[in-house]
N, C-alpha and C. Protein backbone atom coordinates (compact mmCIF):
# COMPACT_ATOMS: atom_id res chain seq x y z
N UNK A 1 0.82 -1.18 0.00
CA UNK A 1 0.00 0.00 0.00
C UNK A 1 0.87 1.26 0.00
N UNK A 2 1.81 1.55 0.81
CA UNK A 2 2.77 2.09 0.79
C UNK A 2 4.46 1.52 0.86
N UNK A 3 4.44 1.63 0.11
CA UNK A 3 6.25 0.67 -1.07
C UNK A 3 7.07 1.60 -0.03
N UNK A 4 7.12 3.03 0.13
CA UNK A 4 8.35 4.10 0.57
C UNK A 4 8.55 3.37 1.81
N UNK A 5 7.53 2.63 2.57
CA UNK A 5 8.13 2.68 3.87
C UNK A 5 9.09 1.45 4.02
N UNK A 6 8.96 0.24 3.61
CA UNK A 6 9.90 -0.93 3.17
C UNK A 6 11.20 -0.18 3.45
N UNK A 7 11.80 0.79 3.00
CA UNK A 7 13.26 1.56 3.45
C UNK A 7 13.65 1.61 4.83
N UNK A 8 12.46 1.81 5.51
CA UNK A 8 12.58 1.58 7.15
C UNK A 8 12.24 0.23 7.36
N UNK A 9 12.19 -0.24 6.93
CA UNK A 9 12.00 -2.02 7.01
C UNK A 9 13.31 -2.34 8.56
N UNK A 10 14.88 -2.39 8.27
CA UNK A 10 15.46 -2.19 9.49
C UNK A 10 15.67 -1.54 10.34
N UNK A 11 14.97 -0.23 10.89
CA UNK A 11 14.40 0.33 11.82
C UNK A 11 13.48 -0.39 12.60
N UNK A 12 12.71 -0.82 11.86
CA UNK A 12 11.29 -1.23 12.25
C UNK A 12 12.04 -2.29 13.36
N UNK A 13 12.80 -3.71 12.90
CA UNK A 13 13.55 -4.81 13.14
C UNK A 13 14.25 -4.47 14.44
N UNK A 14 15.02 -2.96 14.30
CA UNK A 14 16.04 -2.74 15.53
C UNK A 14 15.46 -2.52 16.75
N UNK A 15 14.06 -1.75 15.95
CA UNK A 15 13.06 -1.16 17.65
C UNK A 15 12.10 -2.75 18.49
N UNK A 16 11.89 -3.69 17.24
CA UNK A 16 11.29 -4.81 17.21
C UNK A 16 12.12 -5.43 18.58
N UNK A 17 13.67 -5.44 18.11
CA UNK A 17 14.67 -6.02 19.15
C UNK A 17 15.05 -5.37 20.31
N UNK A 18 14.79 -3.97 20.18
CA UNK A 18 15.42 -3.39 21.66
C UNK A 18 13.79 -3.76 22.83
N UNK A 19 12.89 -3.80 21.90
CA UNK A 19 11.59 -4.11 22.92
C UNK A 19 11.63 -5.37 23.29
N UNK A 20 11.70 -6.12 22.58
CA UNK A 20 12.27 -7.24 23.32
C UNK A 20 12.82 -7.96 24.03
N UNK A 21 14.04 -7.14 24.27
CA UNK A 21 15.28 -7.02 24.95
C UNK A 21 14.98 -6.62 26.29
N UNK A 22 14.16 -5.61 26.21
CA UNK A 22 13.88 -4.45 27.00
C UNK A 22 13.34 -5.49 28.08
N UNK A 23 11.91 -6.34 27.47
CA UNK A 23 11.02 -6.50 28.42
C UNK A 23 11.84 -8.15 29.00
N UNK A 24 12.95 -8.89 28.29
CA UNK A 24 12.55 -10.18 28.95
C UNK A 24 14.33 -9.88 29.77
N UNK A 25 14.96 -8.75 29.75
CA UNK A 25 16.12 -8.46 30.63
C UNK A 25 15.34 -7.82 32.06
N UNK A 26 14.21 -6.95 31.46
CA UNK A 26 14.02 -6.80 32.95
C UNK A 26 13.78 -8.21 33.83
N UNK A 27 12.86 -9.17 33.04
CA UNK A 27 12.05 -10.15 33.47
C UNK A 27 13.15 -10.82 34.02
N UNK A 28 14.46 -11.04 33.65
CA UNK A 28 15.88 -12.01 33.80
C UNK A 28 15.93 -11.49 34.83
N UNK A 29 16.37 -10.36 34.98
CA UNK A 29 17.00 -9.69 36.11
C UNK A 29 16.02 -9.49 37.53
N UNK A 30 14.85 -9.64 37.26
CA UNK A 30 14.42 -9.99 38.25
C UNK A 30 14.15 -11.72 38.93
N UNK A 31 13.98 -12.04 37.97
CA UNK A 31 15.20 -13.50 38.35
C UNK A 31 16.25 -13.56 39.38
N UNK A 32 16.91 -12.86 38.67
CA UNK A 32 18.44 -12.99 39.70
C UNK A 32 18.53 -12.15 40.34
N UNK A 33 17.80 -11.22 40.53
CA UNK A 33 17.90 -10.33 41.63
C UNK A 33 17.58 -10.80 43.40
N UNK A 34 16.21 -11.85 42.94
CA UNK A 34 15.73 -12.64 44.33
C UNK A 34 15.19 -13.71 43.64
N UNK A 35 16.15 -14.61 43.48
CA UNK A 35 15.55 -16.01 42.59
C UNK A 35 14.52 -17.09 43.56
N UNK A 36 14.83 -16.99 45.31
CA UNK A 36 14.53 -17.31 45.94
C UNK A 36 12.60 -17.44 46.18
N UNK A 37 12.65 -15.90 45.84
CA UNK A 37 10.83 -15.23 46.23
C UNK A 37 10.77 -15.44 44.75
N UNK A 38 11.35 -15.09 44.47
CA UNK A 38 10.70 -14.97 42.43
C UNK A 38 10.14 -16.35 41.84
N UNK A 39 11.34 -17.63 42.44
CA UNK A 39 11.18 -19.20 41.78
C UNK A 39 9.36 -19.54 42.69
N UNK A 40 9.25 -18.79 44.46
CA UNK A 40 8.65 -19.18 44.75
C UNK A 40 6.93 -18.88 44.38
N UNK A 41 7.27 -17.60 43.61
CA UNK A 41 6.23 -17.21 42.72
C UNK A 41 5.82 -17.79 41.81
N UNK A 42 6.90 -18.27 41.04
CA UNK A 42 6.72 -18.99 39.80
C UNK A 42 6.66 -20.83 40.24
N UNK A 43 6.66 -21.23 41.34
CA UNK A 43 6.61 -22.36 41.40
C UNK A 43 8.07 -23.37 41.00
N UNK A 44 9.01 -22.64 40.92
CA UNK A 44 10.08 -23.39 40.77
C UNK A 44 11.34 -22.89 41.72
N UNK A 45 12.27 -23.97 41.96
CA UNK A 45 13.34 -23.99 42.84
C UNK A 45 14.37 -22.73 42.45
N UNK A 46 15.26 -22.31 43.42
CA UNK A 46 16.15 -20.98 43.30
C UNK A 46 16.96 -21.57 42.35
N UNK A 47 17.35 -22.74 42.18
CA UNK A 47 18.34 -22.62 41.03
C UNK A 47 17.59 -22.79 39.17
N UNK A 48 16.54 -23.36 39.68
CA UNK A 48 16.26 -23.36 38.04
C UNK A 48 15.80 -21.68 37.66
N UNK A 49 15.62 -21.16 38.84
CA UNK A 49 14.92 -19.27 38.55
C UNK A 49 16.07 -18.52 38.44
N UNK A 50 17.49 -19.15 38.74
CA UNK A 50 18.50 -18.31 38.38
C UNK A 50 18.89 -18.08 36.82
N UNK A 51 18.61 -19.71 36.38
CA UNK A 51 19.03 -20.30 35.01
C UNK A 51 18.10 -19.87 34.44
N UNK A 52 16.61 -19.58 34.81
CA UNK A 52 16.04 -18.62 34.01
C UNK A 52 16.38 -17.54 33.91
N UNK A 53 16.33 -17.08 34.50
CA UNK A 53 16.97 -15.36 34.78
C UNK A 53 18.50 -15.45 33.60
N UNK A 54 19.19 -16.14 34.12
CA UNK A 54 20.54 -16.00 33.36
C UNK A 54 20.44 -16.28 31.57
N UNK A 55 19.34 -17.44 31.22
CA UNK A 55 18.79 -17.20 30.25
C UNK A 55 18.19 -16.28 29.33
N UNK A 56 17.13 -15.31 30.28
CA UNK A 56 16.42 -14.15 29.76
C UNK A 56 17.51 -13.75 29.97
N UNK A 57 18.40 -12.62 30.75
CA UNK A 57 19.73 -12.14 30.46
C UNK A 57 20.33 -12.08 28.77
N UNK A 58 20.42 -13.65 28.79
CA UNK A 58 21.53 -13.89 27.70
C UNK A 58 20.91 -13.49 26.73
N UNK A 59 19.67 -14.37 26.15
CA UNK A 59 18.98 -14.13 25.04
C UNK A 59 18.62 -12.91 24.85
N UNK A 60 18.36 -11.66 25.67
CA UNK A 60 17.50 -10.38 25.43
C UNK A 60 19.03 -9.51 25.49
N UNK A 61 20.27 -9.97 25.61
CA UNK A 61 21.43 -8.99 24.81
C UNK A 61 21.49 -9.53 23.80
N UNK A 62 21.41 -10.69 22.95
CA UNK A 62 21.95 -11.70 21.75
C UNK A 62 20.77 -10.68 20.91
N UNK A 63 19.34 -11.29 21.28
CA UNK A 63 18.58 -9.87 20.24
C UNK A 63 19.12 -8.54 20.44
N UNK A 64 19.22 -7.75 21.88
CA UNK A 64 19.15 -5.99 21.24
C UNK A 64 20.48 -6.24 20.78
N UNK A 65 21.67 -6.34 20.57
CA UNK A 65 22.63 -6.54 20.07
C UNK A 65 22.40 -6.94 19.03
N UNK A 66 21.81 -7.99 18.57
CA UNK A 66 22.09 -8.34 17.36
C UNK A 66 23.57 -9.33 17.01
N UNK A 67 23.62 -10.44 18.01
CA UNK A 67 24.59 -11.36 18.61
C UNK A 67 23.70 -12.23 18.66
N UNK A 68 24.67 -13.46 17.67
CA UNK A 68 23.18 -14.79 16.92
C UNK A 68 22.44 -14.47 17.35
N UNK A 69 21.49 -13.49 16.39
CA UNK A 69 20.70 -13.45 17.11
C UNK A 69 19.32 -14.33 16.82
N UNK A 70 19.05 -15.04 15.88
CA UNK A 70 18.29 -16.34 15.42
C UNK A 70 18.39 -17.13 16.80
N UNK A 71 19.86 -17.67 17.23
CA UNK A 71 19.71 -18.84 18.41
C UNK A 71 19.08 -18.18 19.28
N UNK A 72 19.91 -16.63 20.02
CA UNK A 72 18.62 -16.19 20.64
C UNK A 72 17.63 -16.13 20.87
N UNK A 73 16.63 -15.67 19.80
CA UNK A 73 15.47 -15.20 19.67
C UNK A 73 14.47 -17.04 20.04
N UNK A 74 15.68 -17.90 19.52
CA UNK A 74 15.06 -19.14 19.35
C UNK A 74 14.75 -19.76 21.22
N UNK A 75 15.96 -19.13 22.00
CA UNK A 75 15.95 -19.39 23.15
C UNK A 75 14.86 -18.88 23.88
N UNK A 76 14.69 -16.99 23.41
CA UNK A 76 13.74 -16.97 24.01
C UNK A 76 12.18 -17.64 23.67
N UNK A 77 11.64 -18.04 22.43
CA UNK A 77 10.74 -18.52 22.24
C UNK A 77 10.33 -19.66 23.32
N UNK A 78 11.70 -20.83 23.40
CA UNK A 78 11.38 -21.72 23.98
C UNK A 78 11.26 -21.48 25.42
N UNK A 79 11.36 -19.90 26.33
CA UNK A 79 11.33 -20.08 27.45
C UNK A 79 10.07 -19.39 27.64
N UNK A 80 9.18 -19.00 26.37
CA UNK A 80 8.06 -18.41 26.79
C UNK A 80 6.58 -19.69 25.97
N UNK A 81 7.31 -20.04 25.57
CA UNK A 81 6.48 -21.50 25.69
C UNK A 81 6.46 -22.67 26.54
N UNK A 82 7.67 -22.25 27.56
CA UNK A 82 7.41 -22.73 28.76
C UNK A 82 6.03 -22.39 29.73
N UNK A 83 6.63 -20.92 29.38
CA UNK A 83 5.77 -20.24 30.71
C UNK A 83 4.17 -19.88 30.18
N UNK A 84 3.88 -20.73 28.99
CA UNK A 84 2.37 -20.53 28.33
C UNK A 84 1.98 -21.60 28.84
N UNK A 85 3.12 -22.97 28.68
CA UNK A 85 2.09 -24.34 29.03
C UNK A 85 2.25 -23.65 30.55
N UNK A 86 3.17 -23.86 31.49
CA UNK A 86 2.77 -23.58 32.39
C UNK A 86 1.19 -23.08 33.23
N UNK A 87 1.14 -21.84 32.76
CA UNK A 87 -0.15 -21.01 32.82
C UNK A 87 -1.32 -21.74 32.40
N UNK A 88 -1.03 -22.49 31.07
CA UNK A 88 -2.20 -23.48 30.60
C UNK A 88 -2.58 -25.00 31.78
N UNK A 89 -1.63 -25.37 31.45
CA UNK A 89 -1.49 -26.60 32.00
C UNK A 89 -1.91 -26.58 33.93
N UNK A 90 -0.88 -26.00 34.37
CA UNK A 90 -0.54 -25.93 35.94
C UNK A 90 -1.49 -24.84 36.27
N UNK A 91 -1.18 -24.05 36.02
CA UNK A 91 -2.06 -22.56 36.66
C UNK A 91 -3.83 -22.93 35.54
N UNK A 92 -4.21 -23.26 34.84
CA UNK A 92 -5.91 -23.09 34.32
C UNK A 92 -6.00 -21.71 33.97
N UNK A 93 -4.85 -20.65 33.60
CA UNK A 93 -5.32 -19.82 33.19
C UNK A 93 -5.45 -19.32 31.60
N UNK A 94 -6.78 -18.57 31.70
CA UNK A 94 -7.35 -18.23 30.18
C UNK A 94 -6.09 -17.95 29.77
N UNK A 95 -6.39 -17.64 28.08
CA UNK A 95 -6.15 -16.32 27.48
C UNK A 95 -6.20 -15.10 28.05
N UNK A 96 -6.86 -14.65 28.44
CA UNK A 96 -7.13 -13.35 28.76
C UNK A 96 -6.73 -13.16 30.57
N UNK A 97 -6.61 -14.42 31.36
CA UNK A 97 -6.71 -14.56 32.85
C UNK A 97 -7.15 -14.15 33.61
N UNK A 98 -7.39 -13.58 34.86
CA UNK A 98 -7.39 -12.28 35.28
C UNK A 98 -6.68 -11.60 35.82
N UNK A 99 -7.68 -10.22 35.40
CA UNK A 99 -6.92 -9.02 35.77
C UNK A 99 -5.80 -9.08 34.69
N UNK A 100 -5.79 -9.43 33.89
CA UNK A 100 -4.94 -9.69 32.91
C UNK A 100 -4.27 -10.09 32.57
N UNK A 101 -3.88 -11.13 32.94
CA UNK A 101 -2.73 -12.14 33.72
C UNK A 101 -2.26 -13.41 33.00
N UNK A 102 -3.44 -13.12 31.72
CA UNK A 102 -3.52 -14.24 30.89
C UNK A 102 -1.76 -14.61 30.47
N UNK A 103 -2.12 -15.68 29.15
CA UNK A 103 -0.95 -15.98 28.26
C UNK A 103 -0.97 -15.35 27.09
N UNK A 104 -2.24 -14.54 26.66
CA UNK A 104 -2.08 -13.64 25.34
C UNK A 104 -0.33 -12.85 25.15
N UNK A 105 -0.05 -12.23 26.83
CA UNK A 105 1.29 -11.10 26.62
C UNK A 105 2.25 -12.09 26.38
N UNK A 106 2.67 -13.46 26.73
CA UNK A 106 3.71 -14.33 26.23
C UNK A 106 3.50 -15.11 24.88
N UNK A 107 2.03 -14.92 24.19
CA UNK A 107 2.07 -15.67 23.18
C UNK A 107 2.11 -13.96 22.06
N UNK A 108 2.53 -13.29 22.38
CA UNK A 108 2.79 -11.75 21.84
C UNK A 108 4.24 -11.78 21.66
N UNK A 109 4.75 -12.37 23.00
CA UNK A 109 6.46 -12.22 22.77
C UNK A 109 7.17 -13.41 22.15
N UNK A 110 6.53 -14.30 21.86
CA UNK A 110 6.70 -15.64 21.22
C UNK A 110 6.60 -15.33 19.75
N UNK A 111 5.79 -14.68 19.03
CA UNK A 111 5.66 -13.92 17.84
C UNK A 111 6.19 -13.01 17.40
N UNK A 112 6.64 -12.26 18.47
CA UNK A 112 7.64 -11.34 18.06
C UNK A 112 9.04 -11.53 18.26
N UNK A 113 8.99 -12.53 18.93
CA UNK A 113 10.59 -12.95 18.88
C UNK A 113 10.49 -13.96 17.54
N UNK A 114 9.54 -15.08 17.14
CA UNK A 114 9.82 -15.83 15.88
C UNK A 114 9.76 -14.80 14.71
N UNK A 115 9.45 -13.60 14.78
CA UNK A 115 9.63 -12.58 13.57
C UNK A 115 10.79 -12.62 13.95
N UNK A 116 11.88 -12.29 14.81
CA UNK A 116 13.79 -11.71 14.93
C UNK A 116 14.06 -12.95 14.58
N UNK A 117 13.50 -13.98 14.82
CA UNK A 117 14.46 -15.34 14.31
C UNK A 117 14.38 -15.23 12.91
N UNK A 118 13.14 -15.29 11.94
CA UNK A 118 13.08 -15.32 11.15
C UNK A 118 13.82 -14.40 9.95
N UNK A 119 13.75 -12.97 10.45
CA UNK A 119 14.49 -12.44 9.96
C UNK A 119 15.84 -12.03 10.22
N UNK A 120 16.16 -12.59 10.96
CA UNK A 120 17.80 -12.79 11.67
C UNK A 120 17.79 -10.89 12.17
N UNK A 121 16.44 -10.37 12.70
CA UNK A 121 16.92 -9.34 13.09
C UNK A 121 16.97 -8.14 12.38
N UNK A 122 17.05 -8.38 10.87
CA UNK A 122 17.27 -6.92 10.42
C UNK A 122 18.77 -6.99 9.93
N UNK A 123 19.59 -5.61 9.47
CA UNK A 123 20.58 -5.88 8.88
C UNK A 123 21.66 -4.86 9.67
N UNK A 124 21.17 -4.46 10.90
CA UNK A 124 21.44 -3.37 11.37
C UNK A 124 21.59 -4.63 12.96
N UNK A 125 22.75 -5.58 13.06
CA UNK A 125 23.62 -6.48 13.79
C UNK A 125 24.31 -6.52 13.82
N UNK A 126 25.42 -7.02 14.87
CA UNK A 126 26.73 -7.36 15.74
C UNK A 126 27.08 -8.07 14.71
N UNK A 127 26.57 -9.24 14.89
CA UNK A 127 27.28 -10.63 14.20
C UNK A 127 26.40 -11.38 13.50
N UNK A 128 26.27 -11.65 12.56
CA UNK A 128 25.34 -12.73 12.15
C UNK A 128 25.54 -14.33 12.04
C-alpha cells in the first residue's frame, strides 16, 4: 500500500529487538535479583529461577545486540512456551486470565521474537 516505507523495514527490526530485549532483561533480572521469592512465585526452585533469569539475560542482549541473534530469539521462544504451558497446563489460566494475567502477553512475545528469528533481526547487527 505504501512501497516508501519498506526503506525503514530495518528500523522497524532494531526497535522490534530493543523491545524485546527491554522486556525479557528486565524479566531475567528480576530472576536474579531474588531467585529465591521470584522461583517461589513462579513455582520453581532458586536454582532453576537463576538459570532462568541467566537465560532471559543472555537471550534479550543476543537480540538488542544483534549477537546470533536467530539462536537467541530461538531461546527466548522456547522459554516463553514454557511459561504458556505452564499457565495453561498448571495454573488453568485463560487467554485473557485475570486481571490480565492471561498468556495472550507471552504468546505476543513468542511472535515477536519468531519474527527476529526469522528475519535474523534486520541488517542493522553485531554478528550474524
Amino acid at each position: 500500500m505504501i512501497p516508501q516505507l519498506g526503506r525503514f523495514a530495518d528500523c522497524g527490526f532494531l526497535l522490534l529487538r530493543l523491545t524485546v530485549g527491554i522486556v525479557f532483561i528486565s524479566s531475567g533480572w528480576a530472576h536474579l535479583k531474588d531467585p529465591e521469592g521470584r522461583g517461589k512465585s513462579i513455582g520453581m526452585g532458586k536454582a532453576s529461577t537463576m538459570f532462568l533469569g541467566t537465560a532471559e539475560v543472555a537471550g534479550s542482549l543476543g537480540v538488542m545486540f544483534g549477537v546470533l541473534t536467530q539462536l537467541a530469539a530461538l531461546g527466548l521462544i522456547l522459554i516463553m512456551l514454557g511459561a504458556i504451558e505452564k499457565k495453561i497446563a498448571v495454573w488453568h489460566t485463560g487467554f485473557w486470565g485475570e486481571k490480565n494475567s492471561g498468556w495472550h502477553y507471552d504468546l505476543m512475545l513468542v511472535v515477536m521474537s519468531l519474527v527476529i528469528m526469522l528475519t535474523d533481526g534486520g541488517r542493522w547487527v553485531l554478528m550474524k
